[in-house]
Protein backbone atom coordinates (compact mmCIF):
# COMPACT_ATOMS: atom_id res chain seq x y z
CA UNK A 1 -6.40 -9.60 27.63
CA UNK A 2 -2.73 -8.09 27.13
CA UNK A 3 -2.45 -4.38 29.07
CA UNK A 4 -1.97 -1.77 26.22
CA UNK A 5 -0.06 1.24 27.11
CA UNK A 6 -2.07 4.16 27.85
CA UNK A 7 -0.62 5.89 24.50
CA UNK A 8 -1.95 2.99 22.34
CA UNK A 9 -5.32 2.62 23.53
CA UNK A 10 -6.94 5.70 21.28
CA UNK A 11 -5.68 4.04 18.43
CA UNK A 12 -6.56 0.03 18.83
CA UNK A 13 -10.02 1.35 20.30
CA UNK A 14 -10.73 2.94 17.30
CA UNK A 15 -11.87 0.00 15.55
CA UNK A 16 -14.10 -1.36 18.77
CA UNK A 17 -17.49 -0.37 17.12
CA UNK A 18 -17.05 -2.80 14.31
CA UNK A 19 -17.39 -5.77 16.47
CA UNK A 20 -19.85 -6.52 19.53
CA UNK A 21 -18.39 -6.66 22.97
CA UNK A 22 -17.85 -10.24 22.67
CA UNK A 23 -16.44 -10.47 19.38
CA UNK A 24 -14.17 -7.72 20.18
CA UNK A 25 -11.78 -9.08 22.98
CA UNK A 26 -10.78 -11.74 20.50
CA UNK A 27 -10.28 -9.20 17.53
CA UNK A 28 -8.18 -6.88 20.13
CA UNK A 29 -6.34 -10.36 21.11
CA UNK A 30 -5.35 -11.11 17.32
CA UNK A 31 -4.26 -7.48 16.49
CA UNK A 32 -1.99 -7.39 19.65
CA UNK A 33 -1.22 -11.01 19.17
CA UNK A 34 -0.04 -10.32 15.04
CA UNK A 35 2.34 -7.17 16.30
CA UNK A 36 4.21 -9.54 18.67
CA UNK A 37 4.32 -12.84 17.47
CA UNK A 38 7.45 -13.26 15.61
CA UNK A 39 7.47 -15.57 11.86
CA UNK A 40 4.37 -17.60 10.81
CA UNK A 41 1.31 -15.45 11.34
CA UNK A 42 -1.32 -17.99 12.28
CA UNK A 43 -4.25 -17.72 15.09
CA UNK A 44 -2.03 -20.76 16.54
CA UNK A 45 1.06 -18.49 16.79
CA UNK A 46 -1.21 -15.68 18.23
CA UNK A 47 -2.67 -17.68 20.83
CA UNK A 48 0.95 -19.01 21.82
CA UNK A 49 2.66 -15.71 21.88
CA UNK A 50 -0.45 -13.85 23.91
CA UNK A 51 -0.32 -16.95 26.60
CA UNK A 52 -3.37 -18.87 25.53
CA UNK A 53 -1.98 -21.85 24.37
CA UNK A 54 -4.14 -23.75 26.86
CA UNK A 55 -7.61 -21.63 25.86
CA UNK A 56 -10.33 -24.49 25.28
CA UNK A 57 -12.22 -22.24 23.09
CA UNK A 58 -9.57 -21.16 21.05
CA UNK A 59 -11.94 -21.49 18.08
CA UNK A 60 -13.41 -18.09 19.07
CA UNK A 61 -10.57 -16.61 17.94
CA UNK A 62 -10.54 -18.33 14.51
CA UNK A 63 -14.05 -17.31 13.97
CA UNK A 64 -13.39 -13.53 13.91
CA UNK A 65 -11.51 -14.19 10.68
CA UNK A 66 -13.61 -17.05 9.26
CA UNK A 67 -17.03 -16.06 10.55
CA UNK A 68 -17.76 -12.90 12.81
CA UNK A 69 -19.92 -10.54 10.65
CA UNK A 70 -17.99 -7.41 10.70
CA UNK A 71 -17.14 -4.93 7.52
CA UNK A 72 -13.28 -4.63 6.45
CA UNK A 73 -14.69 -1.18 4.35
CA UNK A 74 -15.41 0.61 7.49
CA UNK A 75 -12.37 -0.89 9.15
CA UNK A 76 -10.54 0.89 6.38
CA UNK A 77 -12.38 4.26 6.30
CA UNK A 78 -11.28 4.46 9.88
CA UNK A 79 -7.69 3.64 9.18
CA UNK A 80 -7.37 6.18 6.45
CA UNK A 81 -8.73 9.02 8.77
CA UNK A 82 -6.17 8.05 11.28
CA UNK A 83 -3.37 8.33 8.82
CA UNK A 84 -4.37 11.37 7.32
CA UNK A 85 -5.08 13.21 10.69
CA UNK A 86 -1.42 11.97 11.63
CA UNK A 87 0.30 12.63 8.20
CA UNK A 88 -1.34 14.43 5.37
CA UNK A 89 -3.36 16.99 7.36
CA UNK A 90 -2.52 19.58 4.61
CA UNK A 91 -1.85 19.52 0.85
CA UNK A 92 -3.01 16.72 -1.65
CA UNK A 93 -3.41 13.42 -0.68
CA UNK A 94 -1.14 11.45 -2.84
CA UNK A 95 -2.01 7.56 -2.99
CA UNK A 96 -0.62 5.12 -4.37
CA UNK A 97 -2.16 2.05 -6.32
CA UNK A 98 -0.40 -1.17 -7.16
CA UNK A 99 -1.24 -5.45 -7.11
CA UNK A 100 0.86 -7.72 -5.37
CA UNK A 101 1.11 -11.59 -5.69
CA UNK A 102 0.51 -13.93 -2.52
CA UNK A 103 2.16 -16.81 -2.74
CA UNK A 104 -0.14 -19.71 -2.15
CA UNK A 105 -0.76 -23.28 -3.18
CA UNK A 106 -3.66 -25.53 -2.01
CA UNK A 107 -6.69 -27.19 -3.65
CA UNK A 108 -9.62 -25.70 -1.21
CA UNK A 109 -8.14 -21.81 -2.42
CA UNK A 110 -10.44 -21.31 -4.73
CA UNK A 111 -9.31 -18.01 -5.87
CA UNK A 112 -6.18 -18.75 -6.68
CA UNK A 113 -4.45 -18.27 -10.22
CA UNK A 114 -0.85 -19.00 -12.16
CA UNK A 115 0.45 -14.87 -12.57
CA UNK A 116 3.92 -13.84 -13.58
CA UNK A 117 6.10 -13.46 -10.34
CA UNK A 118 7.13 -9.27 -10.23
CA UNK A 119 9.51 -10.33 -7.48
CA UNK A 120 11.66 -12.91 -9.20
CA UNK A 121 10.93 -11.82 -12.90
CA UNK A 122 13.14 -9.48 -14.78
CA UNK A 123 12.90 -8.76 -18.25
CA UNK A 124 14.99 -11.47 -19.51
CA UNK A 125 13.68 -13.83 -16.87
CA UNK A 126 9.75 -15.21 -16.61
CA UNK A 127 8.94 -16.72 -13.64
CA UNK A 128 4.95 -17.86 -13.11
CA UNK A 129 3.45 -17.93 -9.26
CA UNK A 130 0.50 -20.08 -8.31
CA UNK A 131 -0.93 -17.77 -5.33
CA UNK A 132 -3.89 -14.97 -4.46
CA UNK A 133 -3.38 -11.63 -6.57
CA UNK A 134 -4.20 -8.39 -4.69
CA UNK A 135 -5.06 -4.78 -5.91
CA UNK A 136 -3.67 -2.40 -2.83
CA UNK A 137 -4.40 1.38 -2.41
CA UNK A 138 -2.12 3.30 -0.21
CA UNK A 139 -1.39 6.83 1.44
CA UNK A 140 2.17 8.17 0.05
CA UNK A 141 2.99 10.34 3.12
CA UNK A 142 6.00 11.69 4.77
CA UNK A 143 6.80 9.94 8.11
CA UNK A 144 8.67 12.71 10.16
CA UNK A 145 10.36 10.98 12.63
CA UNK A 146 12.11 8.10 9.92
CA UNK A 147 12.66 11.34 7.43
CA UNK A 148 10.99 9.40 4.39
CA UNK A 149 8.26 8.40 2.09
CA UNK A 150 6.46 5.29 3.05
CA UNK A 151 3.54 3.43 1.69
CA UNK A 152 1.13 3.29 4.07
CA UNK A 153 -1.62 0.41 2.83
CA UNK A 154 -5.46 0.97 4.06
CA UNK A 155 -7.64 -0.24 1.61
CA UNK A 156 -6.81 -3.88 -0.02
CA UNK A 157 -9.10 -6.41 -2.14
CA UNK A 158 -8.77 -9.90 -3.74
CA UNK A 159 -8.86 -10.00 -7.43
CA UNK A 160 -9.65 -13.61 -8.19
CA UNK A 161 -8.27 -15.55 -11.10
CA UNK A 162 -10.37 -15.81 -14.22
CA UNK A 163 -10.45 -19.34 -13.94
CA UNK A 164 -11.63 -19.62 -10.39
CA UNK A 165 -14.89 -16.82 -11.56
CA UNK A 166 -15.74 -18.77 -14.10
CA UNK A 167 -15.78 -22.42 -12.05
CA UNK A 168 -18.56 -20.55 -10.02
CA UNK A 169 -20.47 -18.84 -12.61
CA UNK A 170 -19.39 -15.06 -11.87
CA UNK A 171 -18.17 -12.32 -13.71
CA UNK A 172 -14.41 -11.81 -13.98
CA UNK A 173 -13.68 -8.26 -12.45
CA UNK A 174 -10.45 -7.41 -14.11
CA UNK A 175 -7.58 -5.36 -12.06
CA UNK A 176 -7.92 -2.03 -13.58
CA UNK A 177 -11.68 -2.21 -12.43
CA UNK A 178 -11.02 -3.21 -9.18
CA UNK A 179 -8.35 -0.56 -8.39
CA UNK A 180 -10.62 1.97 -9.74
CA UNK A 181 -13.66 1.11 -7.44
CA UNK A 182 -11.19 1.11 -4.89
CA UNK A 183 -9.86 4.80 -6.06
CA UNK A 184 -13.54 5.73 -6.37
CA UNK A 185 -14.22 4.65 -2.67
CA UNK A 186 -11.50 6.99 -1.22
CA UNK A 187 -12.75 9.59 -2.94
CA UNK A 188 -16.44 9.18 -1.54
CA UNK A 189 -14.42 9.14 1.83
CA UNK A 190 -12.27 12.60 1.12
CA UNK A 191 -14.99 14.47 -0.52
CA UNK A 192 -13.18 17.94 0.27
CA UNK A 193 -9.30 16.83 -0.15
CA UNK A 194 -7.27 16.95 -3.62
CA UNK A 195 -6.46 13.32 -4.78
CA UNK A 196 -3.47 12.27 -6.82
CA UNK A 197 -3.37 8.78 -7.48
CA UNK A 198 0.10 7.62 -8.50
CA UNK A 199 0.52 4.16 -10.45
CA UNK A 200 2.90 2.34 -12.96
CA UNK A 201 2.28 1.42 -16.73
CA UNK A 202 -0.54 -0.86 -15.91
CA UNK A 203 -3.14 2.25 -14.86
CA UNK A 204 -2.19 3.89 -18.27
CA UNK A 205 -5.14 2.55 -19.90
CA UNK A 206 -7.60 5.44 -21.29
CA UNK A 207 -10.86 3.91 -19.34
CA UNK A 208 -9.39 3.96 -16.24
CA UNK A 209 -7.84 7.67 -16.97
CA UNK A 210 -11.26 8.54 -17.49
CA UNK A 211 -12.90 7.52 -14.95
CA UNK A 212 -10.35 9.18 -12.41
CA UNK A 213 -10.49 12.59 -14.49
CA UNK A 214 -14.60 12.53 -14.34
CA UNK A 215 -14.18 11.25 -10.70
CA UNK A 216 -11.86 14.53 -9.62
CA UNK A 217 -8.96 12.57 -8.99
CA UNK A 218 -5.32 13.53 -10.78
CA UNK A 219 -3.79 10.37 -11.87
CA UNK A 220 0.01 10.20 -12.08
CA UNK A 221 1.11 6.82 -14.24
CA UNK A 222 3.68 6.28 -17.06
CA UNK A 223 3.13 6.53 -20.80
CA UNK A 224 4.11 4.51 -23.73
CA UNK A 225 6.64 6.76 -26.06
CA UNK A 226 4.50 5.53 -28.94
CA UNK A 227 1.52 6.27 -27.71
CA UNK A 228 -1.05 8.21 -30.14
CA UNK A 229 -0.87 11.98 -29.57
CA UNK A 230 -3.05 14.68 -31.10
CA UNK A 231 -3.55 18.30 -30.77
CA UNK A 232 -7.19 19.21 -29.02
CA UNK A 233 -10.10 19.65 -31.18
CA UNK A 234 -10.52 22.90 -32.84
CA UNK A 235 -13.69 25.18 -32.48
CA UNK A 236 -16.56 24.00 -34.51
CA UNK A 237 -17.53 26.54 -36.74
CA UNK A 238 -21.33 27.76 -36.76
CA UNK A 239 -23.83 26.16 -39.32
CA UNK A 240 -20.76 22.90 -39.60
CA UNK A 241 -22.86 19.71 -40.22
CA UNK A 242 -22.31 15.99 -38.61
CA UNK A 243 -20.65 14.91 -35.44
CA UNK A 244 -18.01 16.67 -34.08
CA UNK A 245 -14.41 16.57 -34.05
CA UNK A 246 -12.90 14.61 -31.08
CA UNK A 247 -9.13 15.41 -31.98
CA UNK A 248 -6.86 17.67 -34.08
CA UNK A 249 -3.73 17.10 -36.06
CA UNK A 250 -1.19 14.16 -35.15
CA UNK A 251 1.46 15.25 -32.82
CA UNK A 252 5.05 13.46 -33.66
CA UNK A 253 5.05 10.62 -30.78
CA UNK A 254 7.55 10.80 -27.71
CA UNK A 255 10.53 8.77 -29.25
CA UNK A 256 10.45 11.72 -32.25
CA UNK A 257 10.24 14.21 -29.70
CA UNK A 258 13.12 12.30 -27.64
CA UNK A 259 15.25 11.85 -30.68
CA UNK A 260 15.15 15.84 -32.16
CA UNK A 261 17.18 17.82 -31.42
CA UNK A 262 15.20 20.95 -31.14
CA UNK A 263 13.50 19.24 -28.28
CA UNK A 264 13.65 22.14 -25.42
CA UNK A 265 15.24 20.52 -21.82
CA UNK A 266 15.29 21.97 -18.66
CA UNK A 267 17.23 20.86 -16.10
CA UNK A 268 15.92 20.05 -12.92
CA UNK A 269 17.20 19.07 -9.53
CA UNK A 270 15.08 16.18 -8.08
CA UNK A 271 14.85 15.48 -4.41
CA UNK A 272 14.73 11.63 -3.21
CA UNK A 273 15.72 10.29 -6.83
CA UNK A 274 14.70 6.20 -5.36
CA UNK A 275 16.53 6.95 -2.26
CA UNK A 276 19.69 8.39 -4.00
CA UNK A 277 19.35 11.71 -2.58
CA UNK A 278 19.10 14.96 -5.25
CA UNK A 279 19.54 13.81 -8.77
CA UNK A 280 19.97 16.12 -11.91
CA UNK A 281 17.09 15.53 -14.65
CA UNK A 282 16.80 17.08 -18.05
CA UNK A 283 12.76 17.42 -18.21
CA UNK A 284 10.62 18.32 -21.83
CA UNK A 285 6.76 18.44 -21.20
CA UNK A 286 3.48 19.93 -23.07
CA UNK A 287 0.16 18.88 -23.50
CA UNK A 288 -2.14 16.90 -26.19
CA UNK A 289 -4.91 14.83 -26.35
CA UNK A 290 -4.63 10.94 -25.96
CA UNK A 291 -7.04 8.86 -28.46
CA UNK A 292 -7.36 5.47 -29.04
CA UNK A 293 -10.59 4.17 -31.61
CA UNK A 294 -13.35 3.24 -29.55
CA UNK A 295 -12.08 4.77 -26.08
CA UNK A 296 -12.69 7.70 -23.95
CA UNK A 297 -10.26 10.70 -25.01
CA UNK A 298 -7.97 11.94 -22.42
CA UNK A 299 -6.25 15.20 -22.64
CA UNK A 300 -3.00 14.66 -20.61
CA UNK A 301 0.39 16.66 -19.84
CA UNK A 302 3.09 14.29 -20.92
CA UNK A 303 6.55 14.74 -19.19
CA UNK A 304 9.45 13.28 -21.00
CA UNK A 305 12.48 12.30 -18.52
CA UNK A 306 16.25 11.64 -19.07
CA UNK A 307 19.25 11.73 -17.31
CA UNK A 308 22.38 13.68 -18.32
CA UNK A 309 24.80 10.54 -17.18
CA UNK A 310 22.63 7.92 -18.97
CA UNK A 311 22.48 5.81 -15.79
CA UNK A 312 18.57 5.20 -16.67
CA UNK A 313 16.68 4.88 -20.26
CA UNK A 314 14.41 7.89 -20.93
CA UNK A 315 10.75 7.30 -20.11
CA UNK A 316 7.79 9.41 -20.12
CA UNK A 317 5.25 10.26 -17.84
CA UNK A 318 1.54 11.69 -18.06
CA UNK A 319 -0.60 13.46 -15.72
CA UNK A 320 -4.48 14.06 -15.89
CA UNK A 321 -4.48 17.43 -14.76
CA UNK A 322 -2.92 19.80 -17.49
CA UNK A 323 -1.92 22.49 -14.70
CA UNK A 324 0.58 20.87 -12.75
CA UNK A 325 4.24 21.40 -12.83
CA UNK A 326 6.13 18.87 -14.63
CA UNK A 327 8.75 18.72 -11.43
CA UNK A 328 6.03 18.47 -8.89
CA UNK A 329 4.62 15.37 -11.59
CA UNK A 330 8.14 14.18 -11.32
CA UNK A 331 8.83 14.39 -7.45
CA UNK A 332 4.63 12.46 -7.00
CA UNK A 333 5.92 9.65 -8.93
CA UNK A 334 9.27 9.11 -7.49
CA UNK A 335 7.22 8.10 -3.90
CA UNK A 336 5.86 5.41 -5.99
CA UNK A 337 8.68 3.36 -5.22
CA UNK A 338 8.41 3.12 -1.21
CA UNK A 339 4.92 1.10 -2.33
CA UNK A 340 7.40 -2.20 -3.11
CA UNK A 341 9.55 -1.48 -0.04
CA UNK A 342 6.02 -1.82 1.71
CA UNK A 343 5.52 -5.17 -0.22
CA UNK A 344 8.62 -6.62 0.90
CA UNK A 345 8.88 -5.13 4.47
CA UNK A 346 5.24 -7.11 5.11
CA UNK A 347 6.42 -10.13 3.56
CA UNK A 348 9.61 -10.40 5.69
CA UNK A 349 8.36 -8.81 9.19
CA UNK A 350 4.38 -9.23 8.87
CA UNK A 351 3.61 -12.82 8.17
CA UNK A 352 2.55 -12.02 4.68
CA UNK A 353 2.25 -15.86 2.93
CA UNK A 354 2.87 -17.58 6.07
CA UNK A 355 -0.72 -17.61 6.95
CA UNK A 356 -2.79 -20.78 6.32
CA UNK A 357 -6.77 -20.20 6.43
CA UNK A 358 -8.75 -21.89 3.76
CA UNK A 359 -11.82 -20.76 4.23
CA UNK A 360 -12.47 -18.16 1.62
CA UNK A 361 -13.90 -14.96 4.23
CA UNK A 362 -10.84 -16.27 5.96
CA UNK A 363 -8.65 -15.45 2.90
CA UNK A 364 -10.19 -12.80 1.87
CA UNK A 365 -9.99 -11.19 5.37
CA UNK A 366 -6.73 -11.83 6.74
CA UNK A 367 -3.92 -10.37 3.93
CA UNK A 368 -5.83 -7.18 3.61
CA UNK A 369 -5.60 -7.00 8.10
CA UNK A 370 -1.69 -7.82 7.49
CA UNK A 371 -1.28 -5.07 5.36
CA UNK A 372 -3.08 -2.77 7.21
CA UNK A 373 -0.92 -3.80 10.38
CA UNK A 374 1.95 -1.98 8.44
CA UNK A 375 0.16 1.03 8.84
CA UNK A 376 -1.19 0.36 12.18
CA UNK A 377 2.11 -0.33 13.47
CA UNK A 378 3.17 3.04 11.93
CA UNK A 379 0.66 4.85 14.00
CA UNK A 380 1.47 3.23 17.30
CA UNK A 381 4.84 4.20 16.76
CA UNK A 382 3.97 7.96 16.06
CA UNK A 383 2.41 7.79 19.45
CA UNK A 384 6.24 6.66 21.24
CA UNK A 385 8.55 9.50 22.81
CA UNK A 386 10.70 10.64 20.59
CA UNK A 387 13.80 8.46 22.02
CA UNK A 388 12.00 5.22 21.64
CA UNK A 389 10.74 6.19 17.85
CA UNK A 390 13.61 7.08 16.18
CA UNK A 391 16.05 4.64 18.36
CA UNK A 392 17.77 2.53 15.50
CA UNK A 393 18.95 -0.96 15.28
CA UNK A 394 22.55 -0.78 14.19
CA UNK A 395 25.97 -2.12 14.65
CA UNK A 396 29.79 -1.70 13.81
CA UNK A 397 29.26 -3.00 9.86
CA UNK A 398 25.81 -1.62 9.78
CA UNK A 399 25.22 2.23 10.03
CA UNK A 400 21.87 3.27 9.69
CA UNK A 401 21.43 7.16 9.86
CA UNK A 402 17.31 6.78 10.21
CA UNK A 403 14.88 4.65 11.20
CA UNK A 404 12.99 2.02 9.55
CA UNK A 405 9.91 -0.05 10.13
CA UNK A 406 12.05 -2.67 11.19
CA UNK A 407 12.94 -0.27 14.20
CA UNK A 408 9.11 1.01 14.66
CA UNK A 409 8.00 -2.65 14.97
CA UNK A 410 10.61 -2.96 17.51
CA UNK A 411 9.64 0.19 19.33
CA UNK A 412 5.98 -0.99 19.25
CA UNK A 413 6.66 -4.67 20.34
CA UNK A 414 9.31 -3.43 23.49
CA UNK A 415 6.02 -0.62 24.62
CA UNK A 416 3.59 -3.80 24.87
CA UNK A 417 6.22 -5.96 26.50
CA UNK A 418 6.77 -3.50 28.95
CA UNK A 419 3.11 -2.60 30.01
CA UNK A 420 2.93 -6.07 30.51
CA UNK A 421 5.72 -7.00 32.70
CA UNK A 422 4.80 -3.64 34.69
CA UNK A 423 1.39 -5.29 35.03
CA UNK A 424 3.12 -8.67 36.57
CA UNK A 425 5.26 -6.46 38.73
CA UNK A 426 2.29 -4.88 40.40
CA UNK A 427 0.91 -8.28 41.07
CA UNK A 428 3.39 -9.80 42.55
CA UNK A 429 5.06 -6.70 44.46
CA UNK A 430 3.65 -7.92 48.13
CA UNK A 431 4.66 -11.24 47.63
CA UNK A 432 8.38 -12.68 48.91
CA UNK A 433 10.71 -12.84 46.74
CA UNK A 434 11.01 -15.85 44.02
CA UNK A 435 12.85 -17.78 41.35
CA UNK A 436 12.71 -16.24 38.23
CA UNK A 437 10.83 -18.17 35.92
CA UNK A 438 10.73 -17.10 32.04
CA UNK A 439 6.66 -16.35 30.92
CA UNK A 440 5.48 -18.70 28.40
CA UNK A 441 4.76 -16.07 25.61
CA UNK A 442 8.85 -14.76 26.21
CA UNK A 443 10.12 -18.56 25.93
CA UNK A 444 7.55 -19.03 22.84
CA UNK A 445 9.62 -15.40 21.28
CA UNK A 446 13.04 -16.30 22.12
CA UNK A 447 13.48 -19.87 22.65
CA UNK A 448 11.32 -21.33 19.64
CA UNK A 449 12.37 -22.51 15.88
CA UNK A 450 11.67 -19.63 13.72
């Protein structure tokens, strides 16, 4: 087993009661053996890159992924107690919810489906995937040391394709009820925090609304500006006969309210306007009641957005919770958008499509424990000197004023390289003096195709 540094251990140890002794030196291997391995994130690659190419039983390793009994749920609940002990200790816990496509092709992957591509699509161009789609909670928290926002994923689950339920006689779960069992389950793990769960247009449905306003959770999403808006209900007078009234007069609808120009605006200064720094916003907001026949009603505070330069359309926003400040709705959503950094820093530095199980606990297992190693990573950083943290990775036609988790991967992966050459150097320190000869898992790093 790799040496971990002595500032590491409290964290990787952490997740040693969800496996048995034996089970858990090969887990330990493949979490060490994911943060250094470089490209393709296979158990072949971790097995190379830890110096067990020549392991007969190297099928021990696969099995953690493809077989071991151990619970990815309580794996999670311990990640998101990390994170929030090391960055959202005080205040609400803002999270973040939001799918992702996998890229993946293969008949034995089962769950596979054809969705529209959010990474090459644009609104004039339509471009279809065949992969895995996954519905991803995340922690929205300041990281001190890189002076930012990031996305910090904990919780992850496969949402299988319609087609691939139906094939073997299940019931489709669609995405919105997914990410709100997953919503539901942090809040049975934060029973005494406040929750504000911040999502795009595709959480503005009124179900899900309702269920995270009767599950004491503020939810944060945008809103359609022709949505149907009413004023509440009014009183019910005494002795008034059938059912009761559920909603009030029609309000105008957003793009009225945009277009008049009695429309009150107050200008705000917003901090961290999508990495731009402070940005000048004209903000309108109030309250009403969203209905839709048939649905649960919602009563919402809608915030109406625009910019005094017309860089950006208008758009509106809504909030659950009728009390909060339209700015502080404003800032919660702009952290929304370190969520698709995330996405694309695990793609390019995590292994995220590269791996090829096809077993389906394999599949099912192994994305969710890549995404996760975004946060873990994070953590393990947090635990460097302050030098070897926020040390950069930049060059004459690249200034970079902070880091990023480029540069905490690189912190991480230089710590466990180090224990371990300080390990060899203790070995061999009564011995003459020899040749040096390059260690397999360093040739493997530097040497190989990527």
């Amino acid at each position: 087993m790799l040496p971990l540094p002595a500032r590491f251990a409290g964290i990787i140890l952490a997740f040693a009661p969800l496996f048995v002794h034996r089970s858990w030196r090969h887990a330990q291997l493949l979490l060490i053996g994911a943060i250094l391995t470089p490209g393709r994130r296979t158990v072949a690659s971790v097995l190379r890159i830890t110096g067990r190419a020549q392991e007969r039983r190297f099928v021990n390793v696969h099995r953690i992924l493809n077989r071991t009994a151990w619970c990815p749920r309580s794996g999670s609940r311990i990640l998101l107690g990390m994170l929030i002990s090391a960055f959202a200790s005080r205040g609400p816990v803002i999270l973040a919810l939001d799918d992702t496509i996998e890229r993946r092709r293969g008949k034995r992957i089962a769950a596979k489906g054809i969705y529209r591509d959010p990474v090459r699509s644009s609104d004039s161009h339509f471009v279809k995937a065949s992969g895995l789609r996954w519905m991803s909670l995340m922690l929205l928290a300041p990281v001190p040391w890189a002076g930012r926002i990031w996305a910090l994923p904990f919780l992850t689950a496969l949402v299988p394709s319609e087609r691939a339920c139906r094939e073997r006689g299940r019931r489709h779960k669609p995405l919105l009820e997914v990410g709100r069992q997953l919503t539901l389950q942090a809040r049975r793990w934060l029973r005494a925090r406040d929750l504000v769960l911040v999502g795009d247009s595709g959480l503005s449905a009124l179900l899900f609304l309702d269920a995270m306003r009767r599950g004491g959770i503020t939810a944060i999403t945008r809103l359609r500006l022709d949505a149907a808006l009413y004023e509440p209900a009014p009183p019910r007078p005494p002795g008034t006969i059938g059912r009761p009234r559920t909603k009030g007069a029609r309000l105008p609808s957003l793009s009225d309210v945009l277009a008049d120009a009695s429309t009150g605006w107050q200008a705000t200064v917003v901090p961290g306007w999508y990495g731009a720094g402070e940005h000048t916003l004209e903000i309108a907001s109030a309250t009403a009641v969203w209905r839709h026949g048939g649905l649960p009603i919602v009563p919402i505070r809608w915030v109406l957005v625009r910019d005094p330069e017309n860089r950006f359309a208008p758009q509106a926003l809504l909030c659950t919770d009728l009390d909060r400040e339209p700015v502080q709705i404003v800032s919660w959503f702009m952290r929304r958008w370190s969520v698709e950094v995330t996405f694309q820093e695990a793609r390019a530095h995590l292994g995220v499509e590269t791996q090829r199980q096809w077993s389906d606990k394999a599949i099912a297992r192994t994305t969710p424990c890549l995404l996760a190693l975004f946060s873990i990573v994070t953590l393990l950083a947090s635990r460097l000197p302050t030098r070897e943290r926020t040390r950069v990775t930049a060059a004459t036609w690249y200034a970079k004023p902070k880091p990023t988790f480029v540069d905490a991967l690189a912190a991480v992966r230089y710590a466990l390289w180090r224990e371990q050459a300080s390990v060899l150097s203790c070995r061999q320190r009564h011995r003459p003096k020899r040749r040096f000869v390059l260690p397999r898992p360093w040739a493997y790093a530097l040497c190989q195709a990527a």
